[in-house]
Protein backbone atom coordinates (compact mmCIF):
# COMPACT_ATOMS: atom_id res chain seq x y z
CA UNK A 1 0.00 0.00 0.00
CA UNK A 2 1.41 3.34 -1.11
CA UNK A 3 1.64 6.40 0.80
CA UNK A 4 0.06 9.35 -0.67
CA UNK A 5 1.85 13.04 -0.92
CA UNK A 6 0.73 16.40 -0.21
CA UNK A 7 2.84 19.39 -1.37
CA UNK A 8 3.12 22.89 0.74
CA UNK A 9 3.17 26.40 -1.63
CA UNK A 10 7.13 26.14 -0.92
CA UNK A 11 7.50 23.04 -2.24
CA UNK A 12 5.25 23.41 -5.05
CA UNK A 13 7.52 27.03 -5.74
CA UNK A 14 10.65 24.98 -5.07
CA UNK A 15 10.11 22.18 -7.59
CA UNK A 16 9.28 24.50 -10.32
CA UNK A 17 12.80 25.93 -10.05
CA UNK A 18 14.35 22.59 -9.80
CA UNK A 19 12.76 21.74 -13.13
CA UNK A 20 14.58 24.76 -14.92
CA UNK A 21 17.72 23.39 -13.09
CA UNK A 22 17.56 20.00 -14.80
CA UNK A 23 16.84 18.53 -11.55
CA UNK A 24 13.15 17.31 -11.86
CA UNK A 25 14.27 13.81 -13.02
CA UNK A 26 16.21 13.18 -9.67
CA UNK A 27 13.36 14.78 -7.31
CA UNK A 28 10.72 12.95 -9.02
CA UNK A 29 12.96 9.17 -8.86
CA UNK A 30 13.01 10.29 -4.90
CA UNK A 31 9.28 10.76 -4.72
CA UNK A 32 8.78 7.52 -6.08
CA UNK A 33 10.76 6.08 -3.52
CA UNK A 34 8.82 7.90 -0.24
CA UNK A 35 5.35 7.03 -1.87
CA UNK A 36 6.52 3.45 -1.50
CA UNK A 37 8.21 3.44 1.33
CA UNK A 38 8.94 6.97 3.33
CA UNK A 39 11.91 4.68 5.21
CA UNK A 40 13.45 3.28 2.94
CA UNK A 41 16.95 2.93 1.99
CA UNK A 42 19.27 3.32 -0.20
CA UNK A 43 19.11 6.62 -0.96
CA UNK A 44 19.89 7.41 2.41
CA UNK A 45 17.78 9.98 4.36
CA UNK A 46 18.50 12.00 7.75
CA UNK A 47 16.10 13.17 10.68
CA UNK A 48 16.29 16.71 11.20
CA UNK A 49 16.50 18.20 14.48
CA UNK A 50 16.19 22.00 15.50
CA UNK A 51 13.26 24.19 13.61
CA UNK A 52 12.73 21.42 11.39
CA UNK A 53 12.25 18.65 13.99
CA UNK A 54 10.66 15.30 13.10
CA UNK A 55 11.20 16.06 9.16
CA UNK A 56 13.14 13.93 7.53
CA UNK A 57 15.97 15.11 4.51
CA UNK A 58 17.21 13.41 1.13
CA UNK A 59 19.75 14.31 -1.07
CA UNK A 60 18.94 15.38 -4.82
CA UNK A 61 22.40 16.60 -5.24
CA UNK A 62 25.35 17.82 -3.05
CA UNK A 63 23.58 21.34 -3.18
CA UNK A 64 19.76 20.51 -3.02
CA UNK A 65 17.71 18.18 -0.89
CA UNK A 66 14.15 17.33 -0.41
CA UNK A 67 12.49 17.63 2.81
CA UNK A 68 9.75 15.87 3.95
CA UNK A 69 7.14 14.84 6.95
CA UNK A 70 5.69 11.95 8.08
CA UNK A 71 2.17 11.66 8.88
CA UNK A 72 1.84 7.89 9.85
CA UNK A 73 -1.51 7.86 11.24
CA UNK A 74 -2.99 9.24 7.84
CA UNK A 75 -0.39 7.40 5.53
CA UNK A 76 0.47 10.87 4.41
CA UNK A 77 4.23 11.92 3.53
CA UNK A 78 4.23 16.12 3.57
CA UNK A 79 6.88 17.38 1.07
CA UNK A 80 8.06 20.63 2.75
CA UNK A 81 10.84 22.00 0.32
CA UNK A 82 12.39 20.64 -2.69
């Protein structure tokens, strides 16, 4: 059973720019992976801590990274910035 996604205004912002970056194909093989499986690895993802506590982060490149929530309860992963 997948997961499904919900995007915030930021994230919706933020993947238009990654799109005229050449970046879209990357972000979009990493949303494939959370609606599957929010926890799974390889790629390898990191809990954040501070202002962003209980998000999670993945890589796109050594610059960008996607951030995300997880709303277990609902079986809803939050993308928060791209």
């Amino acid at each position: 059973m997948s997961w499904t996604l919900i995007y915030t205004k930021r994230a919706v912002k933020d993947a238009r720019k990654l799109a005229a970056s050449n970046l879209k194909e990357k972000a979009q093989t990493l949303l494939n992976v959370i609606v599957e499986n929010p926890y799974q690895t390889p790629p390898a993802y990191e809990k954040l801590i501070g202002d962003l506590s209980g998000a999670y982060s993945r890589r796109i490149n050594i610059k960008h990274r996607l951030v995300y929530e997880v709303l277990e309860a609902e079986r809803v992963v939050k993308v928060l910035s791209m």
